[in-house]
N, C-alpha and C. Protein backbone atom coordinates (compact mmCIF):
# COMPACT_ATOMS: atom_id res chain seq x y z
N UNK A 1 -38.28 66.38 -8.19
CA UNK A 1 -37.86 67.02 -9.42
C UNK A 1 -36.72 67.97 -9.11
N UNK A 2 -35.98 68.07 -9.61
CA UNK A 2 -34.46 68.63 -9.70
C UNK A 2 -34.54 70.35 -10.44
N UNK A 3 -34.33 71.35 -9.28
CA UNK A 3 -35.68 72.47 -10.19
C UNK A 3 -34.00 73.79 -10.34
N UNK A 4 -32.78 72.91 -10.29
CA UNK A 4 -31.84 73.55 -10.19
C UNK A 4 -31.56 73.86 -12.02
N UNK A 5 -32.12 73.09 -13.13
CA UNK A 5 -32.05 73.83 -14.00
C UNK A 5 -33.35 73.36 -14.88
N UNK A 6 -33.62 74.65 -15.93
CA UNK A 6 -34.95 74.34 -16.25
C UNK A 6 -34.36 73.04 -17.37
N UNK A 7 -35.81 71.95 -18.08
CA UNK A 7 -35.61 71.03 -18.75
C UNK A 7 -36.25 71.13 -19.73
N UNK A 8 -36.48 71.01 -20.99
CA UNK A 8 -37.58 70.58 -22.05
C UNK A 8 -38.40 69.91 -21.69
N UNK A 9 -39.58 70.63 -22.51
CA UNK A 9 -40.76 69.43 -22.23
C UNK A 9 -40.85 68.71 -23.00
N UNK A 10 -41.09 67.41 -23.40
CA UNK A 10 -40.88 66.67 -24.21
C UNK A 10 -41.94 67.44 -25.09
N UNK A 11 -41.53 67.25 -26.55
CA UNK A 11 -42.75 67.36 -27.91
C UNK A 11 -43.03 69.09 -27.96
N UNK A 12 -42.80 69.81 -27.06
CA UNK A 12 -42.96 71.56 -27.43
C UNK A 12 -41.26 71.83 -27.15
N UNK A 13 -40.82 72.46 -28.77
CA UNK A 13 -40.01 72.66 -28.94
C UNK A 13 -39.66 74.14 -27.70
N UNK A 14 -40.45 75.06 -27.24
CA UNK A 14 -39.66 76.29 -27.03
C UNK A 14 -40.09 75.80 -25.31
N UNK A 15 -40.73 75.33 -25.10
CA UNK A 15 -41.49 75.02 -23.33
C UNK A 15 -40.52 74.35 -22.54
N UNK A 16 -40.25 74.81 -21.22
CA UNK A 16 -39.19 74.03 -20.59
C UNK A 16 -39.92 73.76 -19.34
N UNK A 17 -39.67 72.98 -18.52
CA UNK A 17 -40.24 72.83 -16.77
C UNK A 17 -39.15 73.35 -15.74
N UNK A 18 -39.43 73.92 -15.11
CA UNK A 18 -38.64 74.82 -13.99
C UNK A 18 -39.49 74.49 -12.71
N UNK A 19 -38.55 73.77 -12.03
CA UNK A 19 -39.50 73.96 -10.32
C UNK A 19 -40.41 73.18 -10.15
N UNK A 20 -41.72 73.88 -9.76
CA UNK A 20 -42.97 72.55 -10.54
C UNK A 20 -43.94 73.55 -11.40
N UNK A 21 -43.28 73.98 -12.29
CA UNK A 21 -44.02 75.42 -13.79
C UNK A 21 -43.52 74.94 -14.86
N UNK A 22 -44.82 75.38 -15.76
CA UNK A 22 -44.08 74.95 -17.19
C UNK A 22 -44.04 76.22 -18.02
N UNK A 23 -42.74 76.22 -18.51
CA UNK A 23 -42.47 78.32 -19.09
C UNK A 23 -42.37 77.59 -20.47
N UNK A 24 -43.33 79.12 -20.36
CA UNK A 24 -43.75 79.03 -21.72
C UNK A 24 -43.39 80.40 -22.90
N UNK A 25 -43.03 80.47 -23.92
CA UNK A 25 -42.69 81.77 -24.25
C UNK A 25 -43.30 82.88 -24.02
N UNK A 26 -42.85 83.90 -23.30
CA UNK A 26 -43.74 84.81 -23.37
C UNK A 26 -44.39 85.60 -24.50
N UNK A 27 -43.67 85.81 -26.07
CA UNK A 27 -44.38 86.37 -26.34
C UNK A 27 -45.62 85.87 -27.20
N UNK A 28 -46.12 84.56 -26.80
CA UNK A 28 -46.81 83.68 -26.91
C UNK A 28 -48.27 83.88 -26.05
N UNK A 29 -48.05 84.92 -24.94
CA UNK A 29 -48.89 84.43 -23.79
C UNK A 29 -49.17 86.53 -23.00
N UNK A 30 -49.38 87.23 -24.53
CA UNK A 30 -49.34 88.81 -23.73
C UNK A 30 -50.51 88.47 -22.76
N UNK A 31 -51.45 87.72 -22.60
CA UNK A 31 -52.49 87.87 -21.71
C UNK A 31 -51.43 87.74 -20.16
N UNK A 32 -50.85 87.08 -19.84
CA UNK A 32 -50.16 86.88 -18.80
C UNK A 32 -48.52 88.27 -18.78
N UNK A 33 -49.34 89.24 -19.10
CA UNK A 33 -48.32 90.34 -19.14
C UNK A 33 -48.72 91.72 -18.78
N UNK A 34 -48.15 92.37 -17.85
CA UNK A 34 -48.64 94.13 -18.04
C UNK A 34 -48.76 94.36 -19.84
N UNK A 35 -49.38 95.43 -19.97
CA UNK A 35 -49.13 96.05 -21.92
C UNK A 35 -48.17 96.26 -21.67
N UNK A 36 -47.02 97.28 -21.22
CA UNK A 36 -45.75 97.73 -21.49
C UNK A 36 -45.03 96.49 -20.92
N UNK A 37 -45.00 95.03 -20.38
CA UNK A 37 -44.65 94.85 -20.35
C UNK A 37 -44.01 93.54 -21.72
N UNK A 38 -45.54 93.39 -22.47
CA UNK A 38 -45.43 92.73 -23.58
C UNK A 38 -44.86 93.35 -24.57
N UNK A 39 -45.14 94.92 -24.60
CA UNK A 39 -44.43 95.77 -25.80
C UNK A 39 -43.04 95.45 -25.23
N UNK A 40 -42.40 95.85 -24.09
CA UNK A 40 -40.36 95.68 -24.90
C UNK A 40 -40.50 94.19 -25.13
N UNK A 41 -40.88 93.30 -25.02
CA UNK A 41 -40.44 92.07 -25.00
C UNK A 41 -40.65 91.98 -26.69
N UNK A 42 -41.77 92.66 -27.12
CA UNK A 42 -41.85 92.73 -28.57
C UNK A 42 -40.57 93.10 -29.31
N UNK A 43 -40.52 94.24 -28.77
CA UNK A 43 -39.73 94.54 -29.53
C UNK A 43 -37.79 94.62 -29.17
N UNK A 44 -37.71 93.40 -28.66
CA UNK A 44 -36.40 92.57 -28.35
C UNK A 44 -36.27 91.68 -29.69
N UNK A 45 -34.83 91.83 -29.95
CA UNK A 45 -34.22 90.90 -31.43
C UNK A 45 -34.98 90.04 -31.33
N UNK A 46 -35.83 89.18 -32.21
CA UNK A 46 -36.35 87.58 -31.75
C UNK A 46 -35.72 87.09 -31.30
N UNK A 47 -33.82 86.69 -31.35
CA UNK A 47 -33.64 85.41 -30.71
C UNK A 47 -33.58 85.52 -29.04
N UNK A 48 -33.40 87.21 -28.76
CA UNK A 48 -33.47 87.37 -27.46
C UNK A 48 -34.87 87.17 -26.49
N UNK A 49 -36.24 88.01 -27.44
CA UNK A 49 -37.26 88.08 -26.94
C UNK A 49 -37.86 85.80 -27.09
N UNK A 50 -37.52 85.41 -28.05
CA UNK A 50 -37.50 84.03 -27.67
C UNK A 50 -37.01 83.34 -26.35
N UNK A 51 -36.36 83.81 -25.69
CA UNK A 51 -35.52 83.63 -24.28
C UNK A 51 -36.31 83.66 -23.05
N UNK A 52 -36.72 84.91 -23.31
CA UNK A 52 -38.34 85.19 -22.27
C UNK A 52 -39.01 84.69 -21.94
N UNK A 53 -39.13 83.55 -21.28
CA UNK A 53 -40.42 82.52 -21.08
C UNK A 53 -41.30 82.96 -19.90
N UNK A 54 -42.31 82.63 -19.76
CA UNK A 54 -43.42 83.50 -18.66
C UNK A 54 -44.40 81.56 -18.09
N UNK A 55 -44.43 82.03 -16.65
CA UNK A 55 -45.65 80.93 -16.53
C UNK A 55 -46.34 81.63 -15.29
N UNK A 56 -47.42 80.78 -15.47
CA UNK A 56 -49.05 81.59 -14.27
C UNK A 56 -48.67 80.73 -13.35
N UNK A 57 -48.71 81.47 -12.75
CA UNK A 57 -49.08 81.23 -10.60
C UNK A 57 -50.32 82.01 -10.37
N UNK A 58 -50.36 81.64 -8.83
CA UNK A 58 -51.45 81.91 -8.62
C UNK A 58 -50.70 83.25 -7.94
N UNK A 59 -51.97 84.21 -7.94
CA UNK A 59 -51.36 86.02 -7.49
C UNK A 59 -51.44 85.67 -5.74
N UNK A 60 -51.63 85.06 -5.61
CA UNK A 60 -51.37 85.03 -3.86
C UNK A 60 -50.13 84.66 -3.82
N UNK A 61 -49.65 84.02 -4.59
CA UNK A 61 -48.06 83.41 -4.12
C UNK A 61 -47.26 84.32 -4.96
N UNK A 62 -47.82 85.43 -5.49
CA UNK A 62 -46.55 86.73 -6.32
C UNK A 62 -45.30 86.84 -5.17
N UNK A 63 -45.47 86.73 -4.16
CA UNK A 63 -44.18 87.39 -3.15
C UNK A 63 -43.29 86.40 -3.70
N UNK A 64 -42.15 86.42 -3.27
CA UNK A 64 -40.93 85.51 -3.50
C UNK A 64 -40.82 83.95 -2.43
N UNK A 65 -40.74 84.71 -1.77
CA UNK A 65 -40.60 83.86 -0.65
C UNK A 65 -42.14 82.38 -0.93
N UNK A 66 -43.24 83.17 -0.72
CA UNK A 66 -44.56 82.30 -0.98
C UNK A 66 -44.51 81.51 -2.52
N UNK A 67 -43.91 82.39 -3.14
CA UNK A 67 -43.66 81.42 -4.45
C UNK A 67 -42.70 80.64 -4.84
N UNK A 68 -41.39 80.92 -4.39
CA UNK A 68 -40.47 79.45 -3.89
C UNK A 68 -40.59 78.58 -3.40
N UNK A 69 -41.39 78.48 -2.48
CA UNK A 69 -41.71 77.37 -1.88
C UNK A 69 -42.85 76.74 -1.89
N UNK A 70 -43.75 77.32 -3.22
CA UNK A 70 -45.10 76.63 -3.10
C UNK A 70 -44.89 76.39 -4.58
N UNK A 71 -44.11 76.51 -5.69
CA UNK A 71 -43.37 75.67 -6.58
C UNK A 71 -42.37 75.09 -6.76
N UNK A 72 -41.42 75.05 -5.63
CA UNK A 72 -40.29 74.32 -5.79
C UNK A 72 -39.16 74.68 -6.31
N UNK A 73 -38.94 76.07 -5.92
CA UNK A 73 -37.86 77.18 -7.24
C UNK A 73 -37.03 77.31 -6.25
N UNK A 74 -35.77 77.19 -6.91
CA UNK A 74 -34.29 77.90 -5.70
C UNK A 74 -34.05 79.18 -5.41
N UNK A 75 -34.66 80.01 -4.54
CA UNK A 75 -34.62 81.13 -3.82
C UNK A 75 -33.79 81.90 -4.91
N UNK A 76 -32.30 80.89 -5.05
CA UNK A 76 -31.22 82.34 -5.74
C UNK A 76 -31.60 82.32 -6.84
N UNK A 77 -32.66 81.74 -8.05
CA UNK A 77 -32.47 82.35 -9.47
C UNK A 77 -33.99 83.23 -9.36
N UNK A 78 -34.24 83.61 -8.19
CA UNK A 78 -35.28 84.33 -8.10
C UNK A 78 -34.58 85.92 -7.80
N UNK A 79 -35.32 87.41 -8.89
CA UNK A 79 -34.38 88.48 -8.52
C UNK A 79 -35.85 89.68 -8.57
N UNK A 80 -35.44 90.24 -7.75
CA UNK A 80 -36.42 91.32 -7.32
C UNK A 80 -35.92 92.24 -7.91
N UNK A 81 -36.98 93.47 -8.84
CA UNK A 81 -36.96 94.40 -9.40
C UNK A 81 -37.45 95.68 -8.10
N UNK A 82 -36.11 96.87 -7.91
CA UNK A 82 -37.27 97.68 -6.74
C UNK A 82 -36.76 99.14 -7.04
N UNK A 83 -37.80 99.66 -6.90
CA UNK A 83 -37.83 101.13 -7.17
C UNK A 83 -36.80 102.42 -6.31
N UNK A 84 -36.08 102.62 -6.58
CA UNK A 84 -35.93 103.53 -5.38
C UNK A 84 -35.23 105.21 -6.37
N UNK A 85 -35.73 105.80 -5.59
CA UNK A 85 -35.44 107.31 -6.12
C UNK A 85 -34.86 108.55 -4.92
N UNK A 86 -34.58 109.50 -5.17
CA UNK A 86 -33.77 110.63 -5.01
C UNK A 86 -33.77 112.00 -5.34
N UNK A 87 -33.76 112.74 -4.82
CA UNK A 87 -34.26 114.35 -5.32
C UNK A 87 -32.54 115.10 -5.55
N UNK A 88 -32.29 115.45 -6.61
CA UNK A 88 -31.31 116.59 -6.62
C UNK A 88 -31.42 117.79 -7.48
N UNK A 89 -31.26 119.25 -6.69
CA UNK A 89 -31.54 120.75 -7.06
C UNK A 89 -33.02 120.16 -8.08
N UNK A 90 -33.88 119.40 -7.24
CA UNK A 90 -35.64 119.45 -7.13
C UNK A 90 -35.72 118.26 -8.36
N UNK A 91 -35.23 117.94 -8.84
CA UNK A 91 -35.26 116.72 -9.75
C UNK A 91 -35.57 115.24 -9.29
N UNK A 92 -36.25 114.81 -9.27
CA UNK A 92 -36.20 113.32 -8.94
C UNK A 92 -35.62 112.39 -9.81
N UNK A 93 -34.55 111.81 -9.03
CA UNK A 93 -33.73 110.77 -10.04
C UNK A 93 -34.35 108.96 -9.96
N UNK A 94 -34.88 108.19 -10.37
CA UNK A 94 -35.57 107.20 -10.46
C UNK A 94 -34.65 106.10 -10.87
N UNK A 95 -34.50 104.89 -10.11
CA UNK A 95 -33.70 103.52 -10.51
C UNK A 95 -34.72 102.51 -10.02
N UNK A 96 -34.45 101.82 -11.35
CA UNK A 96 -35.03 100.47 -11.28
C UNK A 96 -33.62 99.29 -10.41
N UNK A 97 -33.63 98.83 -9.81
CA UNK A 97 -32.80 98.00 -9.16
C UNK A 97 -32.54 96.32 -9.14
N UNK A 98 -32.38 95.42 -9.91
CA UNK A 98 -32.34 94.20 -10.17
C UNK A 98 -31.65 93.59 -9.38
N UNK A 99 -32.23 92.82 -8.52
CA UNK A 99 -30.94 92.33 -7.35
C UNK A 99 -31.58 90.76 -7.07
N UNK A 100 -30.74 89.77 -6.45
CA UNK A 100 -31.05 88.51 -6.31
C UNK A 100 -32.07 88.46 -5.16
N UNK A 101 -32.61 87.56 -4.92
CA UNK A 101 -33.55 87.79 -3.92
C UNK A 101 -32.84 87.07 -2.60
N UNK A 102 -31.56 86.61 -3.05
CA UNK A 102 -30.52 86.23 -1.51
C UNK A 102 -29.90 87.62 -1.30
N UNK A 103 -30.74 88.51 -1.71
CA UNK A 103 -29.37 89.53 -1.21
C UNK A 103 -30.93 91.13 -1.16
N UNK A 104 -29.77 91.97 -0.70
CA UNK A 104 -30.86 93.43 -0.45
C UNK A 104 -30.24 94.64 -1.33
N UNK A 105 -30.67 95.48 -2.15
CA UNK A 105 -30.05 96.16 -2.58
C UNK A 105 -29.34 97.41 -1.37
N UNK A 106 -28.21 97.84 -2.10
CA UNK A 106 -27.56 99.13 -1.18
C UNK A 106 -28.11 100.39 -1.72
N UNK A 107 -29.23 100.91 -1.28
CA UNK A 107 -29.81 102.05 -1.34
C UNK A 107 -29.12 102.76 -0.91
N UNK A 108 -28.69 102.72 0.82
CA UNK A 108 -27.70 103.86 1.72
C UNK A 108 -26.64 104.54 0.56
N UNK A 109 -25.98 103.52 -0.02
CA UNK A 109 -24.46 103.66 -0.56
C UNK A 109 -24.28 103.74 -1.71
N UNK A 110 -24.21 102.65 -2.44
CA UNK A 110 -23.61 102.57 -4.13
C UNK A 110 -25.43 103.01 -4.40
N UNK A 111 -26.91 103.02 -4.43
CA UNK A 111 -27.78 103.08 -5.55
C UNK A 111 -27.34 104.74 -5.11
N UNK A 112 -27.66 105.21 -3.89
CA UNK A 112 -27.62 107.10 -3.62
C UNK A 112 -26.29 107.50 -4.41
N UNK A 113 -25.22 106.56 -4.18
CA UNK A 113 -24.00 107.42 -4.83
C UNK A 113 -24.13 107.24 -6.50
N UNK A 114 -24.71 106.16 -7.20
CA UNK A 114 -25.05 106.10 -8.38
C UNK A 114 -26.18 107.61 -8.94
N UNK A 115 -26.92 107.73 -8.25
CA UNK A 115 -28.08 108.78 -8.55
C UNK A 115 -27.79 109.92 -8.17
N UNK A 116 -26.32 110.03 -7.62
CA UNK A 116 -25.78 111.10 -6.97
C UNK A 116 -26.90 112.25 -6.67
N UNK A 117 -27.59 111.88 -5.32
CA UNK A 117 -28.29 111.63 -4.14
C UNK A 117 -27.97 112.34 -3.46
N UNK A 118 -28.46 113.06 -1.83
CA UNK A 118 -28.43 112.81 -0.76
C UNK A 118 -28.89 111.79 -0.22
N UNK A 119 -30.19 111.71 -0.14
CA UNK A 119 -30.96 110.66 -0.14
C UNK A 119 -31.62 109.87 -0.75
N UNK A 120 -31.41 107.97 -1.11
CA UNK A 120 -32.06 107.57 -2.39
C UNK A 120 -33.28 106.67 -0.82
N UNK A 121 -34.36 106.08 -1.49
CA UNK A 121 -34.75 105.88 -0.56
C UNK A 121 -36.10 104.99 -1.36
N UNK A 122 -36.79 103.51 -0.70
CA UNK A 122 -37.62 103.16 -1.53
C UNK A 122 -38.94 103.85 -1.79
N UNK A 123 -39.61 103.73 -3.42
CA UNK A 123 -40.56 104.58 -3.49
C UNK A 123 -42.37 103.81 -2.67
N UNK A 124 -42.76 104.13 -2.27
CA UNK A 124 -43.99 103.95 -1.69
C UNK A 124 -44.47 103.32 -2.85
N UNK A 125 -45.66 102.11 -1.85
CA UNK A 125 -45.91 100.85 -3.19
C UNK A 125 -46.86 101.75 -4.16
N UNK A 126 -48.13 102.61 -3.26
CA UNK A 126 -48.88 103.36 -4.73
C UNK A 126 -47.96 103.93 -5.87
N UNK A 127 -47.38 104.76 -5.37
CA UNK A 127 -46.52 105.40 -6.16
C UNK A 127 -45.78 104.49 -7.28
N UNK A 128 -45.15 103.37 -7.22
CA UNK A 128 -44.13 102.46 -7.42
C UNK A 128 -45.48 101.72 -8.50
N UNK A 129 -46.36 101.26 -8.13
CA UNK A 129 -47.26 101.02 -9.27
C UNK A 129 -48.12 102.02 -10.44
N UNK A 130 -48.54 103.10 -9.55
CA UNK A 130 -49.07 104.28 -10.78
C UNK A 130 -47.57 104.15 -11.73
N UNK A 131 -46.46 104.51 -11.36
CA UNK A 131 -45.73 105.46 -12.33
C UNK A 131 -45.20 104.30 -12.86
N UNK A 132 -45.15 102.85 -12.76
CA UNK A 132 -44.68 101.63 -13.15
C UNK A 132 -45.55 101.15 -14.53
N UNK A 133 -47.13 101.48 -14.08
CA UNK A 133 -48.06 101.02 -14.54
C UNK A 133 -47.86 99.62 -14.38
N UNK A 134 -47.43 98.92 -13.72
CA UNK A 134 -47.22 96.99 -13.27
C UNK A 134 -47.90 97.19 -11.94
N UNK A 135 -48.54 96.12 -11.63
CA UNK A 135 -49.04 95.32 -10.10
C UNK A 135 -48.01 94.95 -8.88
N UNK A 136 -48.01 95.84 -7.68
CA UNK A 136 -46.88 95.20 -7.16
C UNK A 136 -47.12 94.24 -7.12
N UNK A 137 -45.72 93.61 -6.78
CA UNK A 137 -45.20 91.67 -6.29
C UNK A 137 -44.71 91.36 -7.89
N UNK A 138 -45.17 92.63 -8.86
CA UNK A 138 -44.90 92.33 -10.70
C UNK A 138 -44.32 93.09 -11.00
N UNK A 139 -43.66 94.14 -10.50
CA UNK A 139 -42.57 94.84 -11.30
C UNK A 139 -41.50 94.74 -11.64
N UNK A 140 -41.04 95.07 -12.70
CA UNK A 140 -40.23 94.12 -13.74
C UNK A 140 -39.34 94.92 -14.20
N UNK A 141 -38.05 94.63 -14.82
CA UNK A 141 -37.12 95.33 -15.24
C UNK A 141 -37.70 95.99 -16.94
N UNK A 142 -38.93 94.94 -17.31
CA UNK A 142 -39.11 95.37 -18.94
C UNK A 142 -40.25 96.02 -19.18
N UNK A 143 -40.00 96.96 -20.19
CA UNK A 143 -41.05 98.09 -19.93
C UNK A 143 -41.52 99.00 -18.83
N UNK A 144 -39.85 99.50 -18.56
CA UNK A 144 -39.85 100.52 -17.08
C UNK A 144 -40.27 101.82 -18.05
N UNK A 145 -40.83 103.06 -17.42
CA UNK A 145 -41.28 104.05 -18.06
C UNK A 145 -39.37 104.89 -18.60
N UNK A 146 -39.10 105.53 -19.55
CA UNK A 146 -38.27 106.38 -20.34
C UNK A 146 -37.83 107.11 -19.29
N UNK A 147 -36.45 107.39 -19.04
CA UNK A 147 -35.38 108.29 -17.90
C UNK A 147 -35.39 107.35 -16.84
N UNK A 148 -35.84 106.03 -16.54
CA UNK A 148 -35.64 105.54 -15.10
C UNK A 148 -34.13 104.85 -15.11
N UNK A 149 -33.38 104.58 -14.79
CA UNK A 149 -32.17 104.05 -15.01
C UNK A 149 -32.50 102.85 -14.18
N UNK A 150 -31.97 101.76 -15.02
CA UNK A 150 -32.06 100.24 -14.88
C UNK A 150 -30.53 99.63 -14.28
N UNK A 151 -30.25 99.58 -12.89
CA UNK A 151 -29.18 99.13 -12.49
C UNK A 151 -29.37 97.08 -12.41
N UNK A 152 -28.14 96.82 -12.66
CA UNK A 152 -28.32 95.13 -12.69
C UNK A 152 -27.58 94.99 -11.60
N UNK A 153 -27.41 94.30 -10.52
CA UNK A 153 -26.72 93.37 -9.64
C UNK A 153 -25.55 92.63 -10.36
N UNK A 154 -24.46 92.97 -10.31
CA UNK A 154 -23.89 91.68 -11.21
C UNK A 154 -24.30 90.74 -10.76
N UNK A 155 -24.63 89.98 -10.03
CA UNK A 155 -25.06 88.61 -9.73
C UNK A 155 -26.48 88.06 -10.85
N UNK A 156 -26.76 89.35 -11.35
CA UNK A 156 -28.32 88.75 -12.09
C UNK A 156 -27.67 88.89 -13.31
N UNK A 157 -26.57 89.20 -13.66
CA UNK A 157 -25.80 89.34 -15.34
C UNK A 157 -25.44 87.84 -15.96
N UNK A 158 -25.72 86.88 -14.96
CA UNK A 158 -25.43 85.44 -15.50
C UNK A 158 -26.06 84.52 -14.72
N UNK A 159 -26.56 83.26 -15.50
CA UNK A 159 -27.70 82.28 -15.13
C UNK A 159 -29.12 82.93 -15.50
N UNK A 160 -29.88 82.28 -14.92
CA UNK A 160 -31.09 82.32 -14.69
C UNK A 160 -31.68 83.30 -13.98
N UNK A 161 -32.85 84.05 -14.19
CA UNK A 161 -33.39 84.96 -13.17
C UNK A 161 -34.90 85.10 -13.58
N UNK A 162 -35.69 84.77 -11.89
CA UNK A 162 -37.30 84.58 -12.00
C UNK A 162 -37.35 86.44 -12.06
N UNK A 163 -38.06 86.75 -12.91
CA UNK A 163 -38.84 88.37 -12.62
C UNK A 163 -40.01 88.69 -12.79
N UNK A 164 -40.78 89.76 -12.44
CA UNK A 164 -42.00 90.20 -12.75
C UNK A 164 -42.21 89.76 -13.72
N UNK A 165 -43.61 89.80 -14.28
CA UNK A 165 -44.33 89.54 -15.34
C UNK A 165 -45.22 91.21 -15.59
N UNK A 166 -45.17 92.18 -14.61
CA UNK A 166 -45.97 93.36 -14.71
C UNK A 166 -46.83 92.83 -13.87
N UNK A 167 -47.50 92.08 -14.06
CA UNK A 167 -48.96 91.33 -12.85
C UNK A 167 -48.51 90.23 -12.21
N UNK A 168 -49.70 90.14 -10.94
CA UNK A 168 -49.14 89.03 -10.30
C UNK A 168 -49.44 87.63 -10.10
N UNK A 169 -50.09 87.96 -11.71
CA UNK A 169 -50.56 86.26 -11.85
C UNK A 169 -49.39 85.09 -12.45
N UNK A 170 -48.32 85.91 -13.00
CA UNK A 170 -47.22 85.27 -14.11
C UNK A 170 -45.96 85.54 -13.53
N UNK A 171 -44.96 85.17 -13.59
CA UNK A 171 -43.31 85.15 -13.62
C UNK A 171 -42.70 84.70 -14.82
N UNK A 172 -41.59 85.95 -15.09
CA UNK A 172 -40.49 85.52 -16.30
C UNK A 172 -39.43 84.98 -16.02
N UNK A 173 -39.30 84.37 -16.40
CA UNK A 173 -37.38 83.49 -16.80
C UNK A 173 -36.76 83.84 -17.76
N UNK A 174 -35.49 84.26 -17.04
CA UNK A 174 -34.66 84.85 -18.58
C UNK A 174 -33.60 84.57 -17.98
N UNK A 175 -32.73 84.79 -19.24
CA UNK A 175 -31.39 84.99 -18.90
C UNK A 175 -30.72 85.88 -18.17
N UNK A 176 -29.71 85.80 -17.97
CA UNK A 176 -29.42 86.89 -17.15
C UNK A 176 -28.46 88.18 -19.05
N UNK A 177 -28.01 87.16 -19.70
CA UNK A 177 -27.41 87.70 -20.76
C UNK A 177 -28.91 88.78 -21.53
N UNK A 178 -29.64 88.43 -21.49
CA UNK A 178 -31.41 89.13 -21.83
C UNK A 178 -31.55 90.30 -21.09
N UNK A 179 -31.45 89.98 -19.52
CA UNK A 179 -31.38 91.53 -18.81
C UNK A 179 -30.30 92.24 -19.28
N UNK A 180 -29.21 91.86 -19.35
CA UNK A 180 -28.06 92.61 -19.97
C UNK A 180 -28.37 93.76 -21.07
N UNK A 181 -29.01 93.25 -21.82
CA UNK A 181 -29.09 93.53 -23.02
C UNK A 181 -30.66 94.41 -23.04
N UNK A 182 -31.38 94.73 -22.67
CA UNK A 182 -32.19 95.70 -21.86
C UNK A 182 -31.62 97.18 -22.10
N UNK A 183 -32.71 97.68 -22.85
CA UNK A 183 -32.33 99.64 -23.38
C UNK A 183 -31.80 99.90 -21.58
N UNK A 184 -30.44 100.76 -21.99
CA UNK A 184 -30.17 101.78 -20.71
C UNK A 184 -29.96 100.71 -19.76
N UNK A 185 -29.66 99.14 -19.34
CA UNK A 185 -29.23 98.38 -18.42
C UNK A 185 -27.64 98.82 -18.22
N UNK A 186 -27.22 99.05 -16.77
CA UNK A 186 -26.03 99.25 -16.61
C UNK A 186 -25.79 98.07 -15.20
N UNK A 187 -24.70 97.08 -15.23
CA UNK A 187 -24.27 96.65 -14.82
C UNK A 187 -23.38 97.25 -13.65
N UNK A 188 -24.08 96.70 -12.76
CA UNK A 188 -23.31 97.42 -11.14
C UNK A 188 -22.72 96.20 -10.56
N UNK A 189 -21.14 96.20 -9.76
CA UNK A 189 -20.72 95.26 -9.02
C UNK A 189 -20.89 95.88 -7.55
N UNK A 190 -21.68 95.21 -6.58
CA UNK A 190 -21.83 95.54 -5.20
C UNK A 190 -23.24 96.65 -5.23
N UNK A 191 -24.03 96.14 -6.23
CA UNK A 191 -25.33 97.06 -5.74
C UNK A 191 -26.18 96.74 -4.89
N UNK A 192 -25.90 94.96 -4.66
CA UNK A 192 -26.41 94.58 -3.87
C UNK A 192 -25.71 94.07 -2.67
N UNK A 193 -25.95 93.52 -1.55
CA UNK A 193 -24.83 93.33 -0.39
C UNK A 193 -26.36 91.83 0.28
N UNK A 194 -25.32 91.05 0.57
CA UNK A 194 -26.28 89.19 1.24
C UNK A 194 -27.26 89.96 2.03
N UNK A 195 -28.03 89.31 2.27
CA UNK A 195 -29.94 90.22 3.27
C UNK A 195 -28.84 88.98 4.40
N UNK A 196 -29.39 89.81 5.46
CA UNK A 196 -29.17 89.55 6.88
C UNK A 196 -29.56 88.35 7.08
């Protein structure tokens, strides 16, 4: 199967096959969702929140890596959501980070100089789930908590992109034009730099 773009399923108008998954709309399916992560999707224009498709895996294969290759998905439309934060005159500055999963975000450089930082640095997984309220291996660009700033990769601003579902039983497919369009999404060129 050819998992380089998703296809219709025959006879369900909104269901497509990706990989070896069948996505299904998400807002069809809140059981396969954090709550905050079904609320923004709610309340996205319909034709956007229609875009959103979600399908179940199994939570052992939430990592990226274990779930590319145990459905058949191309590494690059897969994009990791990651926390990283920063203290300035005692403030903690908080970014959500959207980056491809062929690549690593630049914490050292462009996320610290974005959060204008000394140090930006990733947040510890408890931490990164209490204040997320999502499951790691599920955190997601939608329904980040209010003041976190949502940086995009340009690379995730077009095509396809696998993301959290909030838990780690599900993955979303969206557009990359959908993340765009995300309260407070700001488009960064070079936030991310190729993983070694």
């Amino acid at each position: 199967m050819d998992a380089e773009e998703p296809t219709a399923v025959l006879g369900e108008l909104d269901d497509v096959v990706f990989g070896a998954l069948v996505w299904v709309p998400a807002r069809e399916r809140p059981d396969l969702l954090a709550p905050p992560v079904h609320a923004a999707i709610a309340a996205l224009p319909s034709d956007a929140s229609a875009q959103v498709l979600v399908a179940e895996i199994d939570p052992e294969l939430a990592d990226t890596a274990a779930m590319t290759a145990a459905y058949d998905l191309p590494a690059e439309v897969s994009s990791n959501c990651v926390l990283v934060a920063g203290k300035r005159a005692g403030e903690e500055r908080v970014a959500a980070c959207v980056v491809r999963a062929t690549t690593r975000a630049d914490v050292n450089t462009t996320v610290r100089r974005l959060l204008d930082v000394r140090k930006a640095s990733f947040w510890p997984t408890e931490r990164a789930v209490e204040a997320s309220g999502m499951e790691f291996g599920g955190i997601t660009p939608f329904g980040l908590p209010p003041g976190w700033r949502l940086l995009l990769d340009s690379r995730v601003a077009h095509g396809q992109s696998i993301v959290g579902s909030g838990v780690r039983r599900s993955k979303l497919l969206v557009p990359g034009e959908v993340l765009v369009a995300l309260p407070g999404a700001e488009v960064v060129e070079g936030l991310a730099q190729p993983a070694d």
